[in-house]
C-alpha atoms as a PDB file:
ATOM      1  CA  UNK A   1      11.650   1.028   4.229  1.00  0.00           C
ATOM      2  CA  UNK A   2      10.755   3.358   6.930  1.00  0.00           C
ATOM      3  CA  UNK A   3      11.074   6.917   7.297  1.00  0.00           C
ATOM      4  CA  UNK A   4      11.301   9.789   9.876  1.00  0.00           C
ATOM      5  CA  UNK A   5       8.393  10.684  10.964  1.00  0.00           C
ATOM      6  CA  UNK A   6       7.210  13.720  13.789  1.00  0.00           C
ATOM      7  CA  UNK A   7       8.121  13.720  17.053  1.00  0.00           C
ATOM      8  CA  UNK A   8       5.215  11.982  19.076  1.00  0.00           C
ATOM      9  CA  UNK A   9       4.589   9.886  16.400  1.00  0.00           C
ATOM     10  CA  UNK A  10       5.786   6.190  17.606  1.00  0.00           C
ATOM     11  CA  UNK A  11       5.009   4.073  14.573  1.00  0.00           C
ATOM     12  CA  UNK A  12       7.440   3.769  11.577  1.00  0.00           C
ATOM     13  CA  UNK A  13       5.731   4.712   7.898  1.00  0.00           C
ATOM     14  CA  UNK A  14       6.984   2.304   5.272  1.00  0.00           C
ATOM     15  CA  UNK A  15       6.178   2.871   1.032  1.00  0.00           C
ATOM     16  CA  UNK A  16       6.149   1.016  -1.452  1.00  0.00           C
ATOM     17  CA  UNK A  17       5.446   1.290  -5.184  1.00  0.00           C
ATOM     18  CA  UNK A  18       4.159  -1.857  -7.052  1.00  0.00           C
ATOM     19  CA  UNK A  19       2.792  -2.621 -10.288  1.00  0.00           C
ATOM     20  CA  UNK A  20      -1.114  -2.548 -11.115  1.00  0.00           C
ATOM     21  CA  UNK A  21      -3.080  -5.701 -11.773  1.00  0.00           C
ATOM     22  CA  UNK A  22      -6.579  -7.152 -12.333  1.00  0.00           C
ATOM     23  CA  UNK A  23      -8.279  -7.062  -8.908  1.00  0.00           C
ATOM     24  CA  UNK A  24      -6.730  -9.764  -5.908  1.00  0.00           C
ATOM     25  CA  UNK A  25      -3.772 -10.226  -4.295  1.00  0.00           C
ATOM     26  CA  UNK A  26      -0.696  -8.070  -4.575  1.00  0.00           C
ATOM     27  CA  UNK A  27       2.764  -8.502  -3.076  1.00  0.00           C
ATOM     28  CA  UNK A  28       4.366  -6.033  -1.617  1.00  0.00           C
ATOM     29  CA  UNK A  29       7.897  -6.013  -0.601  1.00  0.00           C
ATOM     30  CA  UNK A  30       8.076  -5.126   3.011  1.00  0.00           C
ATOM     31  CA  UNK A  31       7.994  -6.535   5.759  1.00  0.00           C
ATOM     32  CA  UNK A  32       4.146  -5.652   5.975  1.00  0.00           C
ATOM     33  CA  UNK A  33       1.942  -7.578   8.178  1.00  0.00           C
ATOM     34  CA  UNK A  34      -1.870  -7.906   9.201  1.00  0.00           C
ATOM     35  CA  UNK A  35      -0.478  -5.860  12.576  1.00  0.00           C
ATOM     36  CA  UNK A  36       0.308  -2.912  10.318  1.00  0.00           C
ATOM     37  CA  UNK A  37      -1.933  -0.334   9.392  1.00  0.00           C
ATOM     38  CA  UNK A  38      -3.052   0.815   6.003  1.00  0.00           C
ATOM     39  CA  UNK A  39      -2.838   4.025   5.463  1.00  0.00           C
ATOM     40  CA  UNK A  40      -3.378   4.328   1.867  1.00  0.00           C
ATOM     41  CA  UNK A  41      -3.094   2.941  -1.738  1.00  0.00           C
ATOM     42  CA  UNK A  42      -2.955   5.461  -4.604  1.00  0.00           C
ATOM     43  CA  UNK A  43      -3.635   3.973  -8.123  1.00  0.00           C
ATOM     44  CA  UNK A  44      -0.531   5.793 -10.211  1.00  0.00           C
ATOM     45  CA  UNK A  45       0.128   6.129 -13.692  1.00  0.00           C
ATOM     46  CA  UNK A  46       3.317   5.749 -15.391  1.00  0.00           C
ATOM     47  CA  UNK A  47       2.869   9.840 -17.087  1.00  0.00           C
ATOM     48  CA  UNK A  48       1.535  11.023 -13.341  1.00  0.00           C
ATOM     49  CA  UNK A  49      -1.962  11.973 -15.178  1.00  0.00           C
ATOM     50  CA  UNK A  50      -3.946   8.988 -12.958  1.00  0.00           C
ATOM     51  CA  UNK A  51      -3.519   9.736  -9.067  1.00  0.00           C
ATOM     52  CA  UNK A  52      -6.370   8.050  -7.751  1.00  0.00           C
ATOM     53  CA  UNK A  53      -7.245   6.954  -3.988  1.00  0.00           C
ATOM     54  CA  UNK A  54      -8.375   3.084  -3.904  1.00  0.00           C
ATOM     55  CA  UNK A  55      -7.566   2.832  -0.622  1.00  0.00           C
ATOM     56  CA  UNK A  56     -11.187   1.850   0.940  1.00  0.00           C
ATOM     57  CA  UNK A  57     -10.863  -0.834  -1.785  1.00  0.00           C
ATOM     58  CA  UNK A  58      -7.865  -3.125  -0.289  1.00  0.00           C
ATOM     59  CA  UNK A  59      -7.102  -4.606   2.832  1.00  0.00           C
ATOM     60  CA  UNK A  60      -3.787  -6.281   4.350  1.00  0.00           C
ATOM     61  CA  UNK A  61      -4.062 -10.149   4.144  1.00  0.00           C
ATOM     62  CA  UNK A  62      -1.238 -11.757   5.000  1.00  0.00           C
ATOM     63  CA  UNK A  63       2.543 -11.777   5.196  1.00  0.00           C
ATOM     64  CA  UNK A  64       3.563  -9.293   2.636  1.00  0.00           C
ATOM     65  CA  UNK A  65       0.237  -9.490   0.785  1.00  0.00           C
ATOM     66  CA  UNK A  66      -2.776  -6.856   0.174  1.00  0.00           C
ATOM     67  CA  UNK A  67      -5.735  -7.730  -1.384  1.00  0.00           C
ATOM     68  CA  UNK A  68      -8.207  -5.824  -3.967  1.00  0.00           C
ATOM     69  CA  UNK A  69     -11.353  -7.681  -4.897  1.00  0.00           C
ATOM     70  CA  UNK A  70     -12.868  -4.674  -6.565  1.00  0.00           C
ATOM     71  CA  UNK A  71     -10.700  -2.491  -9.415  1.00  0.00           C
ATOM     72  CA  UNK A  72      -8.780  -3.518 -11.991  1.00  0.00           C
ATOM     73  CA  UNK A  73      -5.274  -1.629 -12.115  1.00  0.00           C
ATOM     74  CA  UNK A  74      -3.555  -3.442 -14.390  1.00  0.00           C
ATOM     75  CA  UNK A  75      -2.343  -0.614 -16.732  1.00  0.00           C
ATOM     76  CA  UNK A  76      -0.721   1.427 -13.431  1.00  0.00           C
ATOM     77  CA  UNK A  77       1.294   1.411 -10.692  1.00  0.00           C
ATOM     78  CA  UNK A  78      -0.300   1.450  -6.935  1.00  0.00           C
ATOM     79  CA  UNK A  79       1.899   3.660  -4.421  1.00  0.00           C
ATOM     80  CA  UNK A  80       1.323   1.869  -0.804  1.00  0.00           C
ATOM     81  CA  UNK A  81       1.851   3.394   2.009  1.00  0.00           C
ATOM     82  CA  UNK A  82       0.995   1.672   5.829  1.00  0.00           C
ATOM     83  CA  UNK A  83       2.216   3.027   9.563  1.00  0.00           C
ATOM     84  CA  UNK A  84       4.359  -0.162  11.062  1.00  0.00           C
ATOM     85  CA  UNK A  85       2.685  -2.209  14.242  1.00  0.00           C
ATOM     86  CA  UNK A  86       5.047  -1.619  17.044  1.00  0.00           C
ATOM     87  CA  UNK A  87       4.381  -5.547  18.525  1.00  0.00           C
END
């Protein structure tokens, strides 16, 4: 889902909010593709006390798909958030 962004900026910004796993491949509803840009991925717990940037730690893989081959978040949620490719 996008949202409205500044004026100059061309690129919709789409979130999502999945649920934490052991480290590899997460789906994430989109459309998000490897011609998007990541802009970050927050590790999120249920209460709001974890709020933790793993960003650096994942990368878009395919169709829908981000991957983490490092951190284990399988007792959170990770909040997603990547700027739209305008192809």
């Amino acid at each position: 889902m996008s949202m409205i962004t500044a004026p100059g900026w061309t690129r919709g910004i789409s979130t999502a909010i999945i649920p934490g796993a052991v480290a590899g491949d997460f789906t994430v509803p989109g459309p998000i593709t490897t011609a998007d840009a990541l802009l970050a991925v927050k590790e999120v717990s249920a209460d709001l006390v974890t709020l933790a940037d793993i960003t650096s730690e994942f990368t878009i893989t395919g169709a829908n798909l981000i991957n983490n081959a490092v951190t284990s978040s399988a007792t959170n949620f990770l909040l997603v958030v990547w700027a739209e490719s305008n192809a």
